[in-house]
N, C-alpha and C. Protein backbone atom coordinates (compact mmCIF):
# COMPACT_ATOMS: atom_id res chain seq x y z
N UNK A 1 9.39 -4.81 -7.04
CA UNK A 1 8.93 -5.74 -6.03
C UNK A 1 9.20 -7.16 -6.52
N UNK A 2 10.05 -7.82 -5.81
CA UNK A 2 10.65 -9.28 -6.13
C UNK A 2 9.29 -9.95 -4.96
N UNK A 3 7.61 -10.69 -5.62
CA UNK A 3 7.22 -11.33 -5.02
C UNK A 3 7.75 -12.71 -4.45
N UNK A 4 8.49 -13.25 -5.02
CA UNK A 4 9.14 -14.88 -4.25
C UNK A 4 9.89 -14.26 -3.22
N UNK A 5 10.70 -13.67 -3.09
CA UNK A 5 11.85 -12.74 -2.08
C UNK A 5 11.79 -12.16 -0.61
N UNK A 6 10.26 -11.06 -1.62
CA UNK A 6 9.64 -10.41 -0.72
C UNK A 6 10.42 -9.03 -0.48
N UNK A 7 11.36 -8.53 -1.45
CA UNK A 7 11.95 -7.85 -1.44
C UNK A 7 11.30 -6.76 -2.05
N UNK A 8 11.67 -5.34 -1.57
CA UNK A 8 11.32 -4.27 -2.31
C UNK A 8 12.21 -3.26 -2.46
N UNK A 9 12.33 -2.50 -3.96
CA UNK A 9 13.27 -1.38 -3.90
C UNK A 9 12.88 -0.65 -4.92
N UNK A 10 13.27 0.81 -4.33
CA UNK A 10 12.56 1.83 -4.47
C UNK A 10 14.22 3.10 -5.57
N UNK A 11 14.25 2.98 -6.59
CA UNK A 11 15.27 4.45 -7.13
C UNK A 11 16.63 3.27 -6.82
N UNK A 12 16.54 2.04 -6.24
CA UNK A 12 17.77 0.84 -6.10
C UNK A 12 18.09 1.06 -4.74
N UNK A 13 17.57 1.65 -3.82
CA UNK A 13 17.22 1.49 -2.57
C UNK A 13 16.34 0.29 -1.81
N UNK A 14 16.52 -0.34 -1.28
CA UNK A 14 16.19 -1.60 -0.95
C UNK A 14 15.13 -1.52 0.46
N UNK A 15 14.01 -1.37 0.55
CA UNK A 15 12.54 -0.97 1.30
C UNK A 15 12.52 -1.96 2.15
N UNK A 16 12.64 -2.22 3.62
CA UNK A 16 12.10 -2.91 4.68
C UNK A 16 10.89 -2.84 5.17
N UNK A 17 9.78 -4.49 4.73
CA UNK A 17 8.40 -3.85 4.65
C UNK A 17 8.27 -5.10 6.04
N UNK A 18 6.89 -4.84 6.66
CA UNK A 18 6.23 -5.95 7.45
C UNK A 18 5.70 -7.18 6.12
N UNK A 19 5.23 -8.09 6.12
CA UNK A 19 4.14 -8.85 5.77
C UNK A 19 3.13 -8.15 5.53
N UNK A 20 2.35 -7.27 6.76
CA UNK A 20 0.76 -6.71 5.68
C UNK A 20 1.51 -5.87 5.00
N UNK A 21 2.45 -5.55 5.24
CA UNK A 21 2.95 -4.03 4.37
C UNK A 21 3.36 -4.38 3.16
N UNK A 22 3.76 -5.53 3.14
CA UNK A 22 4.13 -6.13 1.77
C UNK A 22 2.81 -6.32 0.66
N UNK A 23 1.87 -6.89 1.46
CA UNK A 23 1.17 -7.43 0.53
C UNK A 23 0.16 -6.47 0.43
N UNK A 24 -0.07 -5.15 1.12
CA UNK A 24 -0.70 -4.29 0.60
C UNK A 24 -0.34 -3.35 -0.38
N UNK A 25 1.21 -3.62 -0.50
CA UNK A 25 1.80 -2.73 -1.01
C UNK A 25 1.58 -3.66 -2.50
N UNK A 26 1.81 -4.70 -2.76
CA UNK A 26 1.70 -5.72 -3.31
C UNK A 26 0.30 -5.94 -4.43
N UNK A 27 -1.21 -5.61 -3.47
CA UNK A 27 -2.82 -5.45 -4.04
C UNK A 27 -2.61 -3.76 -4.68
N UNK A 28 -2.00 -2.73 -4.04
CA UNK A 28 -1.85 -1.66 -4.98
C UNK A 28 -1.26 -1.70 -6.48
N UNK A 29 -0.03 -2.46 -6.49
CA UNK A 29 1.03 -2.71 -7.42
C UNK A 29 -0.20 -3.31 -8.55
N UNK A 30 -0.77 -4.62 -8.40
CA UNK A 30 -1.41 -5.49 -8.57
C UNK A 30 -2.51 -4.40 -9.62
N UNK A 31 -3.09 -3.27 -9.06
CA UNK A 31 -4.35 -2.35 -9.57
C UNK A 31 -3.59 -0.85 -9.78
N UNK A 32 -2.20 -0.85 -10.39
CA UNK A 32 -2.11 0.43 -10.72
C UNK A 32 -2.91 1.63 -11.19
N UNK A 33 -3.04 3.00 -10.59
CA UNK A 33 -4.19 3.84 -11.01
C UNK A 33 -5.36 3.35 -11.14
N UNK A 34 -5.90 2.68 -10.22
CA UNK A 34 -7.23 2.12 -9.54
C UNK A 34 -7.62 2.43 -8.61
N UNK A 35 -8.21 3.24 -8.17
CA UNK A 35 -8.82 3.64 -6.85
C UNK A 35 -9.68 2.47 -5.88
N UNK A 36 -8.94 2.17 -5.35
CA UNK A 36 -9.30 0.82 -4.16
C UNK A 36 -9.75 1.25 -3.10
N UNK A 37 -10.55 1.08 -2.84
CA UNK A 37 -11.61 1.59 -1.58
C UNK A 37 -10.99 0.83 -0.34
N UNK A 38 -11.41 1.43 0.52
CA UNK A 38 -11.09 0.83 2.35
C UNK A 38 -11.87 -0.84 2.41
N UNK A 39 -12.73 -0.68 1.99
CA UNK A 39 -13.11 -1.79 1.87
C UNK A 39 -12.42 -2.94 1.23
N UNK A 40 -12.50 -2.53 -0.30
CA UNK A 40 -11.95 -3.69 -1.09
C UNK A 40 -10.63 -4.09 -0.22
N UNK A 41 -9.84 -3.01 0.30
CA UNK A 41 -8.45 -3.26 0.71
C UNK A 41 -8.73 -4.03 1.96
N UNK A 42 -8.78 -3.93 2.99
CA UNK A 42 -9.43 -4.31 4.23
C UNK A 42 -9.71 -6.33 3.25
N UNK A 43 -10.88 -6.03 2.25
CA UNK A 43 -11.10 -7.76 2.33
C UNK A 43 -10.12 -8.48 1.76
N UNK A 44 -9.32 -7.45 0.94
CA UNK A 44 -8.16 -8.47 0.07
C UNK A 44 -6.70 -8.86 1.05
N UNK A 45 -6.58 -7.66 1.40
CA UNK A 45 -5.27 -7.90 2.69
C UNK A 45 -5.22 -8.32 4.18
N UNK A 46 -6.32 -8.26 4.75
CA UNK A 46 -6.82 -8.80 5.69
C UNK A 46 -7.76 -10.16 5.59
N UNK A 47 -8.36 -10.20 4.70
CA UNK A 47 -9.03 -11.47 4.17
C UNK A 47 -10.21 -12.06 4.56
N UNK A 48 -10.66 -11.14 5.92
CA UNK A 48 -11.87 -11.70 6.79
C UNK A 48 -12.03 -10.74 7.60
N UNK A 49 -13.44 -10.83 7.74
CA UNK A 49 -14.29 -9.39 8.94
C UNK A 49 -13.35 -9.08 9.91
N UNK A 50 -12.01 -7.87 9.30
CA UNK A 50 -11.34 -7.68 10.50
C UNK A 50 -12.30 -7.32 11.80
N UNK A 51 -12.13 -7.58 12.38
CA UNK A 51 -12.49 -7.07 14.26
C UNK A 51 -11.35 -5.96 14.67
N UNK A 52 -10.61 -5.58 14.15
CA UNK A 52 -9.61 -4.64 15.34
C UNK A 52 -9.74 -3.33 14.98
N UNK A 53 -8.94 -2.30 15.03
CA UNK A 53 -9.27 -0.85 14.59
C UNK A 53 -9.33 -0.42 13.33
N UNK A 54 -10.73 0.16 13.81
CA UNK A 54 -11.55 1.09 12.35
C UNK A 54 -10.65 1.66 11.36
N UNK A 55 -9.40 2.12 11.65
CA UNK A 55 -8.48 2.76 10.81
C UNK A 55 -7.89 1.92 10.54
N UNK A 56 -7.35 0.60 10.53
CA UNK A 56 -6.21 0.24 9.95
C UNK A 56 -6.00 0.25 8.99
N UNK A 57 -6.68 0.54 7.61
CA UNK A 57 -6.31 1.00 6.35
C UNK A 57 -5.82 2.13 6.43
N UNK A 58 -5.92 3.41 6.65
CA UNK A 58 -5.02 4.19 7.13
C UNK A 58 -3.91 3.65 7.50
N UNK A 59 -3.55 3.49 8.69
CA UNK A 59 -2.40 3.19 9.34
C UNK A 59 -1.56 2.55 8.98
N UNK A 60 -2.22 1.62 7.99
CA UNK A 60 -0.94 1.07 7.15
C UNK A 60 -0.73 1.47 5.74
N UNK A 61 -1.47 2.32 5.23
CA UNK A 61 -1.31 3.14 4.02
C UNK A 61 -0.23 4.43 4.68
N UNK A 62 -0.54 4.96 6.06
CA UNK A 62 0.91 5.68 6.54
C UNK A 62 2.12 5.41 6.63
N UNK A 63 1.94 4.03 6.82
CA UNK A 63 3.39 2.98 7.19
C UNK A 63 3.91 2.80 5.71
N UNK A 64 3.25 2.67 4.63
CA UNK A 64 4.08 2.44 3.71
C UNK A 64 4.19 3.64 3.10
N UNK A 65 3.53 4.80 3.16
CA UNK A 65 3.93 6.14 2.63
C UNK A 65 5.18 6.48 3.23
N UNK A 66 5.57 6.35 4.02
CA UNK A 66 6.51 6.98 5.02
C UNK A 66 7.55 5.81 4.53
N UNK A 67 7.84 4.87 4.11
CA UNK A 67 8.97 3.96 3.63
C UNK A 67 9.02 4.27 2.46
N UNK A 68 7.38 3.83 1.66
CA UNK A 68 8.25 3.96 -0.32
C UNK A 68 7.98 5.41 -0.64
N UNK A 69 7.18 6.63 -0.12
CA UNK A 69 7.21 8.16 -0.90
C UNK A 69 8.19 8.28 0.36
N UNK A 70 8.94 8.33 1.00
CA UNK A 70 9.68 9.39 2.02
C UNK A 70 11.15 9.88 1.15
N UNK A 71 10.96 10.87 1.23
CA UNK A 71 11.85 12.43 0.29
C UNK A 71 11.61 11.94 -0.93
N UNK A 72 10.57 11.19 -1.76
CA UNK A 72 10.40 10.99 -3.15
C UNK A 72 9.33 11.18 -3.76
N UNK A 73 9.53 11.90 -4.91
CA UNK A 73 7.65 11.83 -5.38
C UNK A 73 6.78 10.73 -5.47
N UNK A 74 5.44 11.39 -4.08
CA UNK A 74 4.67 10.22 -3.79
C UNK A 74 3.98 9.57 -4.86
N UNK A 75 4.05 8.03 -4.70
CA UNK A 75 3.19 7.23 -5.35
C UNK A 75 1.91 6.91 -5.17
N UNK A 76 1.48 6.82 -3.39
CA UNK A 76 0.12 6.71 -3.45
C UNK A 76 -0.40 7.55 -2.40
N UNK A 77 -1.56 8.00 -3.62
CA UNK A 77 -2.30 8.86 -2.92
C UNK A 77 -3.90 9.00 -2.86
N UNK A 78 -4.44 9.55 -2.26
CA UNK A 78 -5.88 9.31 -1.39
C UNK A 78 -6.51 10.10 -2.21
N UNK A 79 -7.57 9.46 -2.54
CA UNK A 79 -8.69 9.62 -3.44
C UNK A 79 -10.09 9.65 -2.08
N UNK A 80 -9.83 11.77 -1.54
CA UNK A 80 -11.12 11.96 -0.92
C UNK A 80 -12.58 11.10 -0.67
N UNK A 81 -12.91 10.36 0.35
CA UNK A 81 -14.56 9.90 0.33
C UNK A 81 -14.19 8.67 -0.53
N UNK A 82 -13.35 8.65 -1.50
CA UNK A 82 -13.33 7.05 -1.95
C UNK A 82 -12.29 6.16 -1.83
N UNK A 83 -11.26 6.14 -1.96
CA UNK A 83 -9.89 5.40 -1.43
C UNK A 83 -8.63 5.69 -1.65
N UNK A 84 -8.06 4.73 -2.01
CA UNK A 84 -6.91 5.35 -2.55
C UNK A 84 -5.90 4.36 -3.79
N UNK A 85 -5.07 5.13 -4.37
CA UNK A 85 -4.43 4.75 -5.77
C UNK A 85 -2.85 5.15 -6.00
N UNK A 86 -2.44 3.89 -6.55
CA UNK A 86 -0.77 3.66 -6.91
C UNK A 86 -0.52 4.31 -8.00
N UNK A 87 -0.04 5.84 -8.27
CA UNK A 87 0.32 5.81 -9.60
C UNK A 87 2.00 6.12 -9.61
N UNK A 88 2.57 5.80 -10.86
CA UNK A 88 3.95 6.21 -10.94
C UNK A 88 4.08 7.54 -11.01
N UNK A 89 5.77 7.14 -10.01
CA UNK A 89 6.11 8.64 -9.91
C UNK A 89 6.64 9.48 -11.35
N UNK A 90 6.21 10.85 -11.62
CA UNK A 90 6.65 11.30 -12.75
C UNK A 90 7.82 12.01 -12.68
């Protein structure tokens, strides 16, 4: 992840992210093998009492599963009842 750029690449494959997708992808990177709750994520990437849908931590933890794990061993994954965590692929 080139933060000034905003670039991302994945095995030298080069990842087309949104803005939140960046920078969530970005607060994971940031807490490798840290289990980050919906919450914490929600206040760090959103930044203020979102108002819009209850899931959007989901929905954008799908959006970037589906760009940086798609056909590769996944990197982040969901930690049941508590959140979820970046670890490297082995």
């Amino acid at each position: 992840m080139d933060e000034d750029s905003h670039e991302v690449t994945r095995a030298g494959t080069e990842i087309s992210l949104t803005a939140t997708e960046f920078e969530l992808l970005r607060y994971l990177m940031r807490n490798p093998k840290r289990v980050l709750s919906k919450a914490q994520i929600l206040d760090r990437v959103w930044n203020y009492d979102f108002g819009g849908q209850a899931n959007v931590v989901e929905l954008y933890i799908s959006y970037l599963r589906k760009k940086i794990d798609a056909g590769r061993t996944p990197m982040i994954h969901t930690m049941r009842g508590v959140g979820y965590v970046l670890k490297p692929a082995e």
